[in-house]
N, C-alpha and C. Protein backbone atom coordinates (compact mmCIF):
# COMPACT_ATOMS: atom_id res chain seq x y z
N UNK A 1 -6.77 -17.21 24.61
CA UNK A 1 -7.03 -16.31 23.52
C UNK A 1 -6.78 -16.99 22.18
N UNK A 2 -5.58 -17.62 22.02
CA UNK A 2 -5.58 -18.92 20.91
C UNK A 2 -6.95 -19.41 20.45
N UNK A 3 -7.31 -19.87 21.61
CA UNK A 3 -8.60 -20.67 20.78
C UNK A 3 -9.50 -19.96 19.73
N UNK A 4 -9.37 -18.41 20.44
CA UNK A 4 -10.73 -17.29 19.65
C UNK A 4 -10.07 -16.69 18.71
N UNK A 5 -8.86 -16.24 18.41
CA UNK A 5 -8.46 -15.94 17.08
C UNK A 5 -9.01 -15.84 15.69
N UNK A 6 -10.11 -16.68 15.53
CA UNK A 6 -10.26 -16.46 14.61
C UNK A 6 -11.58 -15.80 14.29
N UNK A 7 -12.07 -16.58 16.03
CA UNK A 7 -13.90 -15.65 15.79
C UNK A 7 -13.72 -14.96 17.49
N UNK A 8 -12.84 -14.45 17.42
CA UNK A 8 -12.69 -13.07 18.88
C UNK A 8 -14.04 -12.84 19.47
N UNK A 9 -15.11 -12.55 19.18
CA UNK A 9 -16.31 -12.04 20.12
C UNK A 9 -16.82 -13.02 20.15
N UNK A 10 -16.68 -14.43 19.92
CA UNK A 10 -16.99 -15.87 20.38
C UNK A 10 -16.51 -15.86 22.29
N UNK A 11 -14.88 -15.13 22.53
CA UNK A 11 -14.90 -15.09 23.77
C UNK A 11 -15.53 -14.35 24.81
N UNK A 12 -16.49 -13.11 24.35
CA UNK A 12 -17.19 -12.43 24.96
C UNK A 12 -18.09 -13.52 24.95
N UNK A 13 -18.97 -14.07 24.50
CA UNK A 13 -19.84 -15.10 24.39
C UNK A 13 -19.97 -15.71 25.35
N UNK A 14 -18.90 -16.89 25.10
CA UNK A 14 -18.50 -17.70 26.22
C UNK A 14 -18.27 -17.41 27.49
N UNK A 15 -17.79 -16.42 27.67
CA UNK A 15 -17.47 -15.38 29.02
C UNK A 15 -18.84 -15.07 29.93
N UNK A 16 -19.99 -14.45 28.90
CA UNK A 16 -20.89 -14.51 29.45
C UNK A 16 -21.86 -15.47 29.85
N UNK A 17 -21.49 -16.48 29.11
CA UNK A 17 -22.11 -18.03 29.35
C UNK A 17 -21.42 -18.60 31.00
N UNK A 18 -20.13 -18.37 31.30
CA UNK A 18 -19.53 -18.40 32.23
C UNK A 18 -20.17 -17.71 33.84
N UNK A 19 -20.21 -16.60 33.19
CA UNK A 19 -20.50 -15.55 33.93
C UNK A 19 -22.45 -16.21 34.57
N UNK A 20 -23.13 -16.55 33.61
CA UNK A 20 -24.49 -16.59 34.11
C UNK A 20 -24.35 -18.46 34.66
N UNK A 21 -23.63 -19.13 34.35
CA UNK A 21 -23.58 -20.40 35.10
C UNK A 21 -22.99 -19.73 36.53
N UNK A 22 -21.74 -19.21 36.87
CA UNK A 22 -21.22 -18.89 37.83
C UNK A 22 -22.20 -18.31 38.79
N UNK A 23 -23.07 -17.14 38.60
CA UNK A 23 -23.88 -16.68 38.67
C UNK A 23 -25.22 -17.55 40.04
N UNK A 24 -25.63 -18.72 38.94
CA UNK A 24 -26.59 -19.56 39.49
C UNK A 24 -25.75 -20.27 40.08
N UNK A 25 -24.45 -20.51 40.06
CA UNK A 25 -24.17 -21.57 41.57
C UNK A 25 -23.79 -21.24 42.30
N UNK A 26 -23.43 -20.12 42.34
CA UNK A 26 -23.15 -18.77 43.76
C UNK A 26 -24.46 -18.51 44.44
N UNK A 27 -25.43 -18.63 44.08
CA UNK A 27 -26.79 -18.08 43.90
C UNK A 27 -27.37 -19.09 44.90
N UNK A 28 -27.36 -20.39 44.20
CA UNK A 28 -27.52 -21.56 45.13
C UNK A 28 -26.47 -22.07 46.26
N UNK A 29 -25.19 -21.65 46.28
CA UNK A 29 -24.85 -21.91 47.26
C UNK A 29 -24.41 -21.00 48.43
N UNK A 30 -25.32 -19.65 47.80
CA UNK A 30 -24.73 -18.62 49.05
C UNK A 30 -26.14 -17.82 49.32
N UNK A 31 -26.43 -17.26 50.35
CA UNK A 31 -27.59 -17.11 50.56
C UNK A 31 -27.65 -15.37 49.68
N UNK A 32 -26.86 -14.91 49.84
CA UNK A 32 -26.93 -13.16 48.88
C UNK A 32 -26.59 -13.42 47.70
N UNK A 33 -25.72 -14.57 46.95
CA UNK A 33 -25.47 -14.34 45.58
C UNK A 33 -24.40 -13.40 45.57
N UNK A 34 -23.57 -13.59 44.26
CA UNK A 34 -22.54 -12.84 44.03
C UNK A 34 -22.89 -11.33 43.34
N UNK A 35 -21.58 -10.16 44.03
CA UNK A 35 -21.87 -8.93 43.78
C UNK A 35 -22.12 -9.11 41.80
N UNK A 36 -22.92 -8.46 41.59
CA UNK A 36 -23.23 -8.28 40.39
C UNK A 36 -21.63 -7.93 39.22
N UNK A 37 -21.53 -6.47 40.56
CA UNK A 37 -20.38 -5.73 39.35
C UNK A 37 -19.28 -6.63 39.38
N UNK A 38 -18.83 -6.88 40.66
CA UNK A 38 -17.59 -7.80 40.96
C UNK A 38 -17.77 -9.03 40.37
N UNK A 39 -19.12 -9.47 40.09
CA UNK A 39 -18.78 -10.53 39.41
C UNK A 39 -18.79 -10.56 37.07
N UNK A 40 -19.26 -8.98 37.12
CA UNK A 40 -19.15 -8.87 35.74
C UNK A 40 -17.51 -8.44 35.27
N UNK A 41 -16.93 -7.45 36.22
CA UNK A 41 -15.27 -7.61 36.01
C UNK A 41 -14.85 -8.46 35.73
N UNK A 42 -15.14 -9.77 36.58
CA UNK A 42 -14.28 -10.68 36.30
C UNK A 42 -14.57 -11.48 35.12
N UNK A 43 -15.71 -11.36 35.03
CA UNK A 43 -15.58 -12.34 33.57
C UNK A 43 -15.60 -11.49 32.54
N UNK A 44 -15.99 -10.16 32.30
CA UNK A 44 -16.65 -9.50 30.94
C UNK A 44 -15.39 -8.44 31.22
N UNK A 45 -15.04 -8.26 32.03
CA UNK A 45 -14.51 -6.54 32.31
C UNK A 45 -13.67 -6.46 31.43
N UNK A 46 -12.58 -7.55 31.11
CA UNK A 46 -11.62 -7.39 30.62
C UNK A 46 -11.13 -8.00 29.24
N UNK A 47 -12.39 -8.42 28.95
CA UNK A 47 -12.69 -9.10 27.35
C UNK A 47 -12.15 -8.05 26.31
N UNK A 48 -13.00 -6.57 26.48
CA UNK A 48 -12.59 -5.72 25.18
C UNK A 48 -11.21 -5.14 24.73
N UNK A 49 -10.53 -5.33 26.26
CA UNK A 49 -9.15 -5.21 26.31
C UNK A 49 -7.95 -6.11 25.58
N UNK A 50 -8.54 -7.23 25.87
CA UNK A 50 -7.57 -8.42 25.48
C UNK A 50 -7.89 -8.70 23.94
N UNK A 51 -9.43 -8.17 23.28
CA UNK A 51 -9.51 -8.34 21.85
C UNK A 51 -8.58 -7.22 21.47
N UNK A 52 -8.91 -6.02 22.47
CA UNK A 52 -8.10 -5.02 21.30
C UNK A 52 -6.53 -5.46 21.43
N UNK A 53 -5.91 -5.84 22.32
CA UNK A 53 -4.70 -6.57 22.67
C UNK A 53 -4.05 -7.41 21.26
N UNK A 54 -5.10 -7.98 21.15
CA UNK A 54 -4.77 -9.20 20.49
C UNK A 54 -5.66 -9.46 19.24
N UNK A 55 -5.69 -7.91 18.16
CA UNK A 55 -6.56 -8.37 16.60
C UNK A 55 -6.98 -10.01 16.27
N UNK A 56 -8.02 -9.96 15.49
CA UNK A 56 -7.84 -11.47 14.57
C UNK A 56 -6.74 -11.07 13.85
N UNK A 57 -6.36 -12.51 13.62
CA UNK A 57 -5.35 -12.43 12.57
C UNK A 57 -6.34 -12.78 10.95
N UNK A 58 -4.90 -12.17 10.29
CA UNK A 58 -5.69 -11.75 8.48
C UNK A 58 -5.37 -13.24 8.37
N UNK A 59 -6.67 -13.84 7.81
CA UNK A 59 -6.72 -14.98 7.12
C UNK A 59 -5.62 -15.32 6.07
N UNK A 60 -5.51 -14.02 5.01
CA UNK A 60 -4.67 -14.05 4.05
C UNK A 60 -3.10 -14.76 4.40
N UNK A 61 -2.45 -14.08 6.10
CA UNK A 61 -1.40 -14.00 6.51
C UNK A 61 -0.62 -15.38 6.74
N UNK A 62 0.42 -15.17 6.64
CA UNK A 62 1.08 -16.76 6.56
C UNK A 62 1.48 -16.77 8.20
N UNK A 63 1.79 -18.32 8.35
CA UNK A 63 1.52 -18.42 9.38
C UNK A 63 2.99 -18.84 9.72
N UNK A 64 3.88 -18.21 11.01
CA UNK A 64 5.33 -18.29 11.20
C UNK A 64 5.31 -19.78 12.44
N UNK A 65 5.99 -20.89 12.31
CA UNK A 65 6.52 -21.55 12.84
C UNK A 65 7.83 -21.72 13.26
């Protein structure tokens, strides 16, 4: 989540970039392919949760070390 902090729906992005590679090599290496839903939980399900979890932080805000 670190990494997206600053552009948060960059990890929905990526997630779904995840999600459609995963997708095609399940695809090719299994003769049914992965469950659709079971496989959107796992990558997407729990994205909107962890943004609302975890705001961007205010640019303005100083940063505690």
């Amino acid at each position: 989540m670190a990494d997206y902090s600053d552009e948060p729906k960059l990890l929905g992005v990526d997630m779904a970039d995840c999600l459609a590679e995963a997708s095609r090599d399940l695809t090719d290496l299994y003769w049914t392919g992965p469950d659709p839903v079971e496989h959107y939980v796992r990558f997407l399900g729990w994205v909107k949760q962890a943004l609302a979890a975890h705001p961007p932080r205010d640019p303005g805000e100083s940063h505690r070390f």
